[in-house]
PDB file of N, CA and C in Angstrom:
ATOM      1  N   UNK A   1     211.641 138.953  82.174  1.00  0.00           N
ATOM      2  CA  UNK A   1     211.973 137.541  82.020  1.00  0.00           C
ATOM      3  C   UNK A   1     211.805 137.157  80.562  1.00  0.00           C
ATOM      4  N   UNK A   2     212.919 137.714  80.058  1.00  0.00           N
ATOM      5  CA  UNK A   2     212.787 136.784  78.634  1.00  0.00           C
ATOM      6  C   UNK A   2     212.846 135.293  78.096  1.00  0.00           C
ATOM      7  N   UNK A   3     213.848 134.472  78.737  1.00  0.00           N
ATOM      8  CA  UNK A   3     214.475 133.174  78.760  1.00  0.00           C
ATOM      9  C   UNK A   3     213.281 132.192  79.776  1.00  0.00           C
ATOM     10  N   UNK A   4     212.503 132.832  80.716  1.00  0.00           N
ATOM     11  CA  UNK A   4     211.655 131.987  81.664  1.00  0.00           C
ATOM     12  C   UNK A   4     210.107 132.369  82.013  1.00  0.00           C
ATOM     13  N   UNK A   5     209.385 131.157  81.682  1.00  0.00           N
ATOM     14  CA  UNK A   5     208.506 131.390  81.876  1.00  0.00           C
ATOM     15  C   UNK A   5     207.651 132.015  83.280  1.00  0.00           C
ATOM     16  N   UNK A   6     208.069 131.662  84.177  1.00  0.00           N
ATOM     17  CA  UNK A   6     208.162 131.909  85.932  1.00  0.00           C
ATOM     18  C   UNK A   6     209.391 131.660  86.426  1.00  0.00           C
ATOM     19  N   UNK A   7     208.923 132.496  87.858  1.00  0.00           N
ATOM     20  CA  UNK A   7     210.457 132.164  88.375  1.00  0.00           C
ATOM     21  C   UNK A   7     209.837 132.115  90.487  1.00  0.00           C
ATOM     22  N   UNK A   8     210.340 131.704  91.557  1.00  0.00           N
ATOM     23  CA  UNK A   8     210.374 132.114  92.549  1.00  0.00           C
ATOM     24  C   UNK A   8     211.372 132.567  92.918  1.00  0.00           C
ATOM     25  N   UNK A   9     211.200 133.588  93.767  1.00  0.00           N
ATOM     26  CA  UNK A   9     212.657 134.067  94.136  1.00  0.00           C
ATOM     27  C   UNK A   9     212.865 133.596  95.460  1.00  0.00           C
ATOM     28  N   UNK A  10     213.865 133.792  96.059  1.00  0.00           N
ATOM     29  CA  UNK A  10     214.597 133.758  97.546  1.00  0.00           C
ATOM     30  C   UNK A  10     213.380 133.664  98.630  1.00  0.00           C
ATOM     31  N   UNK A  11     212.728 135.291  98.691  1.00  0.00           N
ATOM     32  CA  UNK A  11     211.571 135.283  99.458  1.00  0.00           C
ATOM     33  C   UNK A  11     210.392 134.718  99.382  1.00  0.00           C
ATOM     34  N   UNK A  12     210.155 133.904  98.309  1.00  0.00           N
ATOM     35  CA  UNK A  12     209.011 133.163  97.894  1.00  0.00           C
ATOM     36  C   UNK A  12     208.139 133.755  97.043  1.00  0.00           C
ATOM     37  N   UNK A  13     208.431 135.047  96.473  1.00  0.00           N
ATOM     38  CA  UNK A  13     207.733 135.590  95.206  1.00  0.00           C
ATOM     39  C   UNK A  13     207.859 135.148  94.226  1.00  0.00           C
ATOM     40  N   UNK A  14     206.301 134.688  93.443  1.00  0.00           N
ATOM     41  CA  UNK A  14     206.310 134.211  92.588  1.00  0.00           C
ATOM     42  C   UNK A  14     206.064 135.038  91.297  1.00  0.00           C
ATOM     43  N   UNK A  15     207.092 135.164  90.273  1.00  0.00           N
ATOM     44  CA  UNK A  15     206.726 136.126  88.800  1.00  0.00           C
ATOM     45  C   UNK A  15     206.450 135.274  87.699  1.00  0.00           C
ATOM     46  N   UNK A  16     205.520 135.873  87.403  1.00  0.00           N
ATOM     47  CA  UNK A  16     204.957 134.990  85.125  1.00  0.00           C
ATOM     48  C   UNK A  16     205.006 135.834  84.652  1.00  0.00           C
ATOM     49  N   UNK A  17     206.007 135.086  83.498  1.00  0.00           N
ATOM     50  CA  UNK A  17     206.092 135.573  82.263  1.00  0.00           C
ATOM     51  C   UNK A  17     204.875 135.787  81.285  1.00  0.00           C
ATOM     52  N   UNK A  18     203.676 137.143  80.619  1.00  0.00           N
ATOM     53  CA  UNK A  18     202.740 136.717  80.253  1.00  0.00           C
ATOM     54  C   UNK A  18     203.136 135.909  78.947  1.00  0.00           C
ATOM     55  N   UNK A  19     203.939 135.518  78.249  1.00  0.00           N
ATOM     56  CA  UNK A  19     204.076 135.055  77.039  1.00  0.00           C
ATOM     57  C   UNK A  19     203.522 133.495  76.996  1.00  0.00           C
ATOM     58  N   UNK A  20     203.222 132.715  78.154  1.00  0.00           N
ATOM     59  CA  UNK A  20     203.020 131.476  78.101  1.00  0.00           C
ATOM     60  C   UNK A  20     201.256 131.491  78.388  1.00  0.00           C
ATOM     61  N   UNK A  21     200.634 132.464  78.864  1.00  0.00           N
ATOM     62  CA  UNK A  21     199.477 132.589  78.839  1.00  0.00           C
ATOM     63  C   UNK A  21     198.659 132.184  77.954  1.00  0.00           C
ATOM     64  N   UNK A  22     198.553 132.266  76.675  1.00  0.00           N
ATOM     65  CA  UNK A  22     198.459 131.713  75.289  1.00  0.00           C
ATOM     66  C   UNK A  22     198.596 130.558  74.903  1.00  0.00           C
ATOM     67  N   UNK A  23     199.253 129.822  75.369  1.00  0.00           N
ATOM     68  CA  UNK A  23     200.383 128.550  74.969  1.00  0.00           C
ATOM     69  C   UNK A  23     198.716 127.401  75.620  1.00  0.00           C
ATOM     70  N   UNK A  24     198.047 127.575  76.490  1.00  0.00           N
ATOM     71  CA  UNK A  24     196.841 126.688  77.031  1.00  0.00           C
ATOM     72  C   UNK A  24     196.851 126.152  78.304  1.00  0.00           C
ATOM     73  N   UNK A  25     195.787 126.382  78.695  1.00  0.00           N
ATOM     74  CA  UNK A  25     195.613 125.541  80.538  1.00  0.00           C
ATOM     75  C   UNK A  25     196.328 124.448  80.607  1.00  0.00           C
ATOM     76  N   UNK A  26     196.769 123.533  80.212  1.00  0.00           N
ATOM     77  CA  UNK A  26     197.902 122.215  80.627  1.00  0.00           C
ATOM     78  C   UNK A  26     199.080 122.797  80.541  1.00  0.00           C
ATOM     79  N   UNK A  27     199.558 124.157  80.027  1.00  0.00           N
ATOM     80  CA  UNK A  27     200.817 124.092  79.845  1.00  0.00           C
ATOM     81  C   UNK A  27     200.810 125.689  81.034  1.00  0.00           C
ATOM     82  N   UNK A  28     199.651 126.084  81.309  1.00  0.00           N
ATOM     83  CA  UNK A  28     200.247 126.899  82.395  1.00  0.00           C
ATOM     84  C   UNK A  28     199.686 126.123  83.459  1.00  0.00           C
ATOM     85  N   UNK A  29     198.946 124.966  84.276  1.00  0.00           N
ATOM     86  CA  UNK A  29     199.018 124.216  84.594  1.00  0.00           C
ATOM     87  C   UNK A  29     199.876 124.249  85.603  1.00  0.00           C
ATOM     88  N   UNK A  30     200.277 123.595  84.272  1.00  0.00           N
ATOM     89  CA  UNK A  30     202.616 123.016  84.478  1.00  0.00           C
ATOM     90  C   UNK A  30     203.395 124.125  85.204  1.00  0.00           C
ATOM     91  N   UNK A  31     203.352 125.068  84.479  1.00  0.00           N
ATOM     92  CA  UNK A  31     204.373 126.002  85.052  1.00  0.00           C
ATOM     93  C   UNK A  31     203.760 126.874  86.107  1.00  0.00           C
ATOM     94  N   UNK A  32     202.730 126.643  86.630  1.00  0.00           N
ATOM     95  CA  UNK A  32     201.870 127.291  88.350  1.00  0.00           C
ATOM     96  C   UNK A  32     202.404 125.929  89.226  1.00  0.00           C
ATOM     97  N   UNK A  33     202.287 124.685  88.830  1.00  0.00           N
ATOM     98  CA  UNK A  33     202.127 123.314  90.234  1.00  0.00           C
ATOM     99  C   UNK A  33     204.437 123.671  89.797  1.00  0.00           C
ATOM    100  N   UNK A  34     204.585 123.535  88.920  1.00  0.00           N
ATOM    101  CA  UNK A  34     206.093 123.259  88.993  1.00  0.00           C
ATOM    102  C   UNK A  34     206.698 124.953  90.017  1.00  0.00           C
ATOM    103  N   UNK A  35     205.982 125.885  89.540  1.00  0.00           N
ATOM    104  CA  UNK A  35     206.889 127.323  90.574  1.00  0.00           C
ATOM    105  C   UNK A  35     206.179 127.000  91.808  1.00  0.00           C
ATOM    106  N   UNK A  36     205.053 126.354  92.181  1.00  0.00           N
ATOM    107  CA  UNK A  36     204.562 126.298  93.249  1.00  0.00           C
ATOM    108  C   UNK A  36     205.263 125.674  94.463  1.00  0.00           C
ATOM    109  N   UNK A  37     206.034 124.597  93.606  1.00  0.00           N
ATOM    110  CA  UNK A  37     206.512 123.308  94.072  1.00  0.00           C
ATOM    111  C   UNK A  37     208.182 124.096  94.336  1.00  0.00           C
ATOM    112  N   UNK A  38     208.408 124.521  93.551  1.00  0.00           N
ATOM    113  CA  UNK A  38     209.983 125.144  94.161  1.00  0.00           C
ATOM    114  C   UNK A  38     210.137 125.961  94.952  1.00  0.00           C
ATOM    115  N   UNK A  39     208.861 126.344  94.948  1.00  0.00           N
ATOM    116  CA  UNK A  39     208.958 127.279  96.444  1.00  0.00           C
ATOM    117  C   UNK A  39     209.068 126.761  97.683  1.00  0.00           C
ATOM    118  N   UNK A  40     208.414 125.555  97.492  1.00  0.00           N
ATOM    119  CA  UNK A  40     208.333 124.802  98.535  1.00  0.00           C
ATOM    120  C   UNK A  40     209.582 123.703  98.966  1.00  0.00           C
ATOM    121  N   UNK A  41     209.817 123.105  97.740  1.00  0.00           N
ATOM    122  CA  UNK A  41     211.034 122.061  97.728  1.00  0.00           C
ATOM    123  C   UNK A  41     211.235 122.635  96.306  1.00  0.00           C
ATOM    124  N   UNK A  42     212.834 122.543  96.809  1.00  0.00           N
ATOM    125  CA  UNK A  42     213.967 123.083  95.756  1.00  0.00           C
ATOM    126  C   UNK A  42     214.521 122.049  95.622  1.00  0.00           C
ATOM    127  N   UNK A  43     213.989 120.803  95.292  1.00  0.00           N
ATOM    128  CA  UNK A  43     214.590 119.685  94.763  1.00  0.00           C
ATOM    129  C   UNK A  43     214.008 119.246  93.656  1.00  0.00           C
ATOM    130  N   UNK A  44     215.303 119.110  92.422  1.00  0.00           N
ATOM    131  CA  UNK A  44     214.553 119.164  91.031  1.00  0.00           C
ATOM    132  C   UNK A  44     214.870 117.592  91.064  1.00  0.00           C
ATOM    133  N   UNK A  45     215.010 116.659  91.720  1.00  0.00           N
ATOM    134  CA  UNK A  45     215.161 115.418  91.784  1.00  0.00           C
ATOM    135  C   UNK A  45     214.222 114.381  91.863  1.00  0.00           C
ATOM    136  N   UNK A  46     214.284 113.194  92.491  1.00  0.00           N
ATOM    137  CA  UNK A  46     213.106 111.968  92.609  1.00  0.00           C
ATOM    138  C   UNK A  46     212.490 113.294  93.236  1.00  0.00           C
ATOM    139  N   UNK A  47     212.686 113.841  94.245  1.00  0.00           N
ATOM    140  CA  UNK A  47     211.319 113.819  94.959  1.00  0.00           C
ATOM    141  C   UNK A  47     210.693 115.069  94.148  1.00  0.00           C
ATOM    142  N   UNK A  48     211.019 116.184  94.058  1.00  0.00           N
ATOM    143  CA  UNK A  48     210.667 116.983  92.957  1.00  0.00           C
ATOM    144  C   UNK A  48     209.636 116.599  92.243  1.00  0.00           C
ATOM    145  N   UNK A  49     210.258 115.319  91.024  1.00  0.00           N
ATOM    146  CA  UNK A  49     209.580 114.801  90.084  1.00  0.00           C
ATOM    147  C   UNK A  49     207.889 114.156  90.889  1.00  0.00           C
ATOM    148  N   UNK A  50     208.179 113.499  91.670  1.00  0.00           N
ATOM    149  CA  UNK A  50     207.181 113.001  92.341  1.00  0.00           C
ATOM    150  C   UNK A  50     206.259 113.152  92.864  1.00  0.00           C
ATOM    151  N   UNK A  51     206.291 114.551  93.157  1.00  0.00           N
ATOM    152  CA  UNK A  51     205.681 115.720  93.722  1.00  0.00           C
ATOM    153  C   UNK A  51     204.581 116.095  92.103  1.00  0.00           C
ATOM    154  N   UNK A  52     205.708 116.344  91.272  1.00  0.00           N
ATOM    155  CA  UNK A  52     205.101 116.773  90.260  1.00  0.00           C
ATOM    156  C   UNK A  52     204.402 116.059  89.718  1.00  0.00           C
ATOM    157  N   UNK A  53     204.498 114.537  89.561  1.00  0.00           N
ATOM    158  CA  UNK A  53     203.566 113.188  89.128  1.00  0.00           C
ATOM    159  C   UNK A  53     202.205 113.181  89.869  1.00  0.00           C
ATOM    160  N   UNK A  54     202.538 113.769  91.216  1.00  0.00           N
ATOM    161  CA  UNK A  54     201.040 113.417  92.390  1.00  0.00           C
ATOM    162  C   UNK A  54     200.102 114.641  91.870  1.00  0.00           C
ATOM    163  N   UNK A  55     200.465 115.665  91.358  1.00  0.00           N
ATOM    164  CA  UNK A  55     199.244 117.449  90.925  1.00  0.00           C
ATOM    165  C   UNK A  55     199.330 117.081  89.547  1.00  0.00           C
ATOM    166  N   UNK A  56     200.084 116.283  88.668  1.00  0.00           N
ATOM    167  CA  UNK A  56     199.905 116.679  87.100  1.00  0.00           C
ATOM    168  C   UNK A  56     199.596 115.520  86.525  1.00  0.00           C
ATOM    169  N   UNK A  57     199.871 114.272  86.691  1.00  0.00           N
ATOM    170  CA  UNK A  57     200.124 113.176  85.950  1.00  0.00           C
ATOM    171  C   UNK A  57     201.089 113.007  85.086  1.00  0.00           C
ATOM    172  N   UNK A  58     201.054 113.030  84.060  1.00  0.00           N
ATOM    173  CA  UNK A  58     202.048 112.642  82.549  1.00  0.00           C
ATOM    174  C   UNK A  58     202.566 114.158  82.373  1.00  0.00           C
ATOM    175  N   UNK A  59     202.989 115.121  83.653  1.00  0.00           N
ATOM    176  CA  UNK A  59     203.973 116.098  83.135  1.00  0.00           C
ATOM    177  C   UNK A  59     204.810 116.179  82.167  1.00  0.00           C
ATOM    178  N   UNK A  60     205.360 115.369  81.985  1.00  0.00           N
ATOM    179  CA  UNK A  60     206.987 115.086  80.708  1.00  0.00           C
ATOM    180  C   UNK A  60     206.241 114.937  79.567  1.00  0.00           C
ATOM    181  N   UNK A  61     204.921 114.836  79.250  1.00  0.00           N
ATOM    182  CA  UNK A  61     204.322 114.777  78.295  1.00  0.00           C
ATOM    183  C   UNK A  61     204.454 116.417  78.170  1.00  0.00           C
ATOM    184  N   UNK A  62     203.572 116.748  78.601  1.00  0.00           N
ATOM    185  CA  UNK A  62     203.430 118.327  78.878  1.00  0.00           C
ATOM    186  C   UNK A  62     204.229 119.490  78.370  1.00  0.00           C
ATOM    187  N   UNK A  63     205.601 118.793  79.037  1.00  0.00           N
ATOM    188  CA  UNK A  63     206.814 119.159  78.914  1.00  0.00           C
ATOM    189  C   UNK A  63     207.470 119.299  77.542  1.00  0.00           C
ATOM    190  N   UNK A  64     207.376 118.578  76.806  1.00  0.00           N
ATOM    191  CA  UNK A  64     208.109 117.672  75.927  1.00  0.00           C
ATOM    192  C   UNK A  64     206.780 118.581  74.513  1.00  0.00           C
ATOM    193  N   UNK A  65     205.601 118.155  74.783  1.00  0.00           N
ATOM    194  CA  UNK A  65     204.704 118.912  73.887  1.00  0.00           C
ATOM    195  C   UNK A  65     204.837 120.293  73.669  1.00  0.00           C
ATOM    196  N   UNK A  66     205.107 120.953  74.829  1.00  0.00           N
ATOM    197  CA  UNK A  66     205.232 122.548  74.314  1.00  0.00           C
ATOM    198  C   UNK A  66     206.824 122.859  74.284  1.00  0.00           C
ATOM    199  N   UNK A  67     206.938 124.271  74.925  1.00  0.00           N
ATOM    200  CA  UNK A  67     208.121 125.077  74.269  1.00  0.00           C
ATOM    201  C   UNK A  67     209.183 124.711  75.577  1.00  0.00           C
ATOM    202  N   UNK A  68     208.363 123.956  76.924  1.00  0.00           N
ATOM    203  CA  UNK A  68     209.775 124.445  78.186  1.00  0.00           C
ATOM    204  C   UNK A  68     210.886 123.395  77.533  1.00  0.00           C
ATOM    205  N   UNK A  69     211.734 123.939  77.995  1.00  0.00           N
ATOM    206  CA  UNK A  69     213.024 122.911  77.783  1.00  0.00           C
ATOM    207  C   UNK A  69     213.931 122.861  79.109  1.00  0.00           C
ATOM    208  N   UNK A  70     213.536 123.947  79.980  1.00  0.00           N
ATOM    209  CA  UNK A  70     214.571 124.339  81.020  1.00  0.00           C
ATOM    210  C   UNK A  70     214.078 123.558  82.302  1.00  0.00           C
ATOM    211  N   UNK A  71     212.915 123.250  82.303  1.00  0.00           N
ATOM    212  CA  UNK A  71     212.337 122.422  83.599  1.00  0.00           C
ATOM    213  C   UNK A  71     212.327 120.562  83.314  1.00  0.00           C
TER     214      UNK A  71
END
């Protein structure tokens, strides 16, 4: 996985990229509650987001501070 930090697949396996390991606990955080969450709901929409507001708080902060751009 060059381009992604995690990914779930089809069957619900979850893979990390180690390159974000480094990057700090809020920002892998983020990318454990966000692959957690698509495993579960594959909706990157309101409810998605909402989901993600109720485990993280100010995610888009998060977001926006480090390197993701794709979530």
């Amino acid at each position: 996985m060059r381009r992604k930090y995690a990914m779930c697949s089809v069957k619900g396996t979850l893979s990390f990229n180690a390159d974000w390991i480094g990057m700090g606990r809020e920002l892998g955080d983020y990318v454990i509650v966000h692959e957690l969450l698509r495993c579960a709901v594959s909706d990157r929409g309101k409810h998605g987001k909402r989901l993600m507001r109720a485990h993280l708080g100010d995610y888009k902060g998060t977001r926006r501070s480090s390197a993701l751009k794709s979530y």
